[in-house]
Protein backbone atom coordinates (compact mmCIF):
# COMPACT_ATOMS: atom_id res chain seq x y z
CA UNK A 1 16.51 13.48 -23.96
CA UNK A 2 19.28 11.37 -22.48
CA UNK A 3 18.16 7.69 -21.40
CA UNK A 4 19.00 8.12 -17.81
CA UNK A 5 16.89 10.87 -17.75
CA UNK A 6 13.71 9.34 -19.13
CA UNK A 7 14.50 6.23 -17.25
CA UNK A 8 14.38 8.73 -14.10
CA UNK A 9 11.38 10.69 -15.17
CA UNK A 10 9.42 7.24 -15.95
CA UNK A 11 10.46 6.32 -12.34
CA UNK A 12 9.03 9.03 -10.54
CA UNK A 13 6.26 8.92 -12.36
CA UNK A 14 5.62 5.44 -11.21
CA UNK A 15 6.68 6.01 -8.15
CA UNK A 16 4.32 8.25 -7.36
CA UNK A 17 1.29 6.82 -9.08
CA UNK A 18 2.05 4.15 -6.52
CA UNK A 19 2.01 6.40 -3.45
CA UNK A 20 5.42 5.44 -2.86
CA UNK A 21 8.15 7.71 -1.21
CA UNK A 22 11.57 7.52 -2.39
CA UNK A 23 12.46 6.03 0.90
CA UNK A 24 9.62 3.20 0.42
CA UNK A 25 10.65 2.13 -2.46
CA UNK A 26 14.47 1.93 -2.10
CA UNK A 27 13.59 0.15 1.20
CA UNK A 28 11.11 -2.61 -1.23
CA UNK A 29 14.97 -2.53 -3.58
CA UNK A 30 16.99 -3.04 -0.76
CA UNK A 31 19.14 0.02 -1.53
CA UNK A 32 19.53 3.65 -0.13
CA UNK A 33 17.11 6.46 -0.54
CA UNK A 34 19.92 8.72 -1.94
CA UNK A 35 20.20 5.83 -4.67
CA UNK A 36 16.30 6.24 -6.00
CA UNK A 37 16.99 9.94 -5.85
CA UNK A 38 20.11 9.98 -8.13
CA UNK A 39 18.14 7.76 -10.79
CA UNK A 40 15.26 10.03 -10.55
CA UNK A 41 17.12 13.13 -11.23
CA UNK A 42 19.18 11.32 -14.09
CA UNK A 43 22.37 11.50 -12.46
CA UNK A 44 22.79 7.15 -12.15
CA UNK A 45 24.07 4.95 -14.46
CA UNK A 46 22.04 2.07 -13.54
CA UNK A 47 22.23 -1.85 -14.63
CA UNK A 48 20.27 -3.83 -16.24
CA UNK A 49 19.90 -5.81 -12.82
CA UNK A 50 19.13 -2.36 -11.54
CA UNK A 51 16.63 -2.07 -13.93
CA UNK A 52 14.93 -5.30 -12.79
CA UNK A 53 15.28 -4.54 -9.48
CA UNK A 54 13.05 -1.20 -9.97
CA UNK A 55 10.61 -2.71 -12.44
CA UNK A 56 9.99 -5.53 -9.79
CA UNK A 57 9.51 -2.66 -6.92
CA UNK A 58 6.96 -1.31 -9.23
CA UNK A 59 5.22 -3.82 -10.72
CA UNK A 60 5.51 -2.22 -14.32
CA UNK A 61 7.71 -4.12 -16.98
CA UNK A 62 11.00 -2.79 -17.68
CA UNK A 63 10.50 -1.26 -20.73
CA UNK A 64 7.98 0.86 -19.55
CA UNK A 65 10.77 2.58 -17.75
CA UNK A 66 12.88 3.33 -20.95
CA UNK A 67 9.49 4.50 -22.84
CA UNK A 68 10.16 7.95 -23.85
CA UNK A 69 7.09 8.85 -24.86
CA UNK A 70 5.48 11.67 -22.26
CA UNK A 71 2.37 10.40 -20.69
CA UNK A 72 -1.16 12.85 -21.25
C-alpha cells in the first residue's frame, strides 16, 4: 500500500473514532474541508508540518498515522 494511502486510511480512522467530521477537523487545522478529504482518499502529498498539524488535531502521535498495520 502506498504511504499516502495508509496515512489517509489511519486518518479517517481517527477521525472518526473522534466523532469528528471532515469539516470539524479541517476547521481545528485551519485548512479546507476539501483538503482533509484529499488526504483521506490518498490523493495529497502532505508535509511533515502537515503531518503535525493533523496529529495535533487528533491528539494521536504522528507515527500512528504512518502505522500500516490494519487495526482488529
Amino acid at each position: 500500500m502506498d504511504i499516502k494511502e495508509i496515512f489517509g486510511r489511519n486518518l479517517r480512522t481517527y477521525r472518526m473514532k473522534r466523532d469528528l467530521s471532515q469539516g470539524a477537523l479541517a476547521a481545528k487545522m485551519g485548512v479546507d474541508r476539501a483538503h482533509v478529504s484529499a488526504m483521506e482518499r490518498g490523493q495529497q502529498n502532505v508535509t511533515i508540518v502537515t503531518l503535525w498539524h493533523v496529529a495535533l488535531a487528533l491528539d494521536v502521535k504522528p507515527a500512528e498515522l504512518l502505522n500500516d498495520e490494519e487495526e482488529t
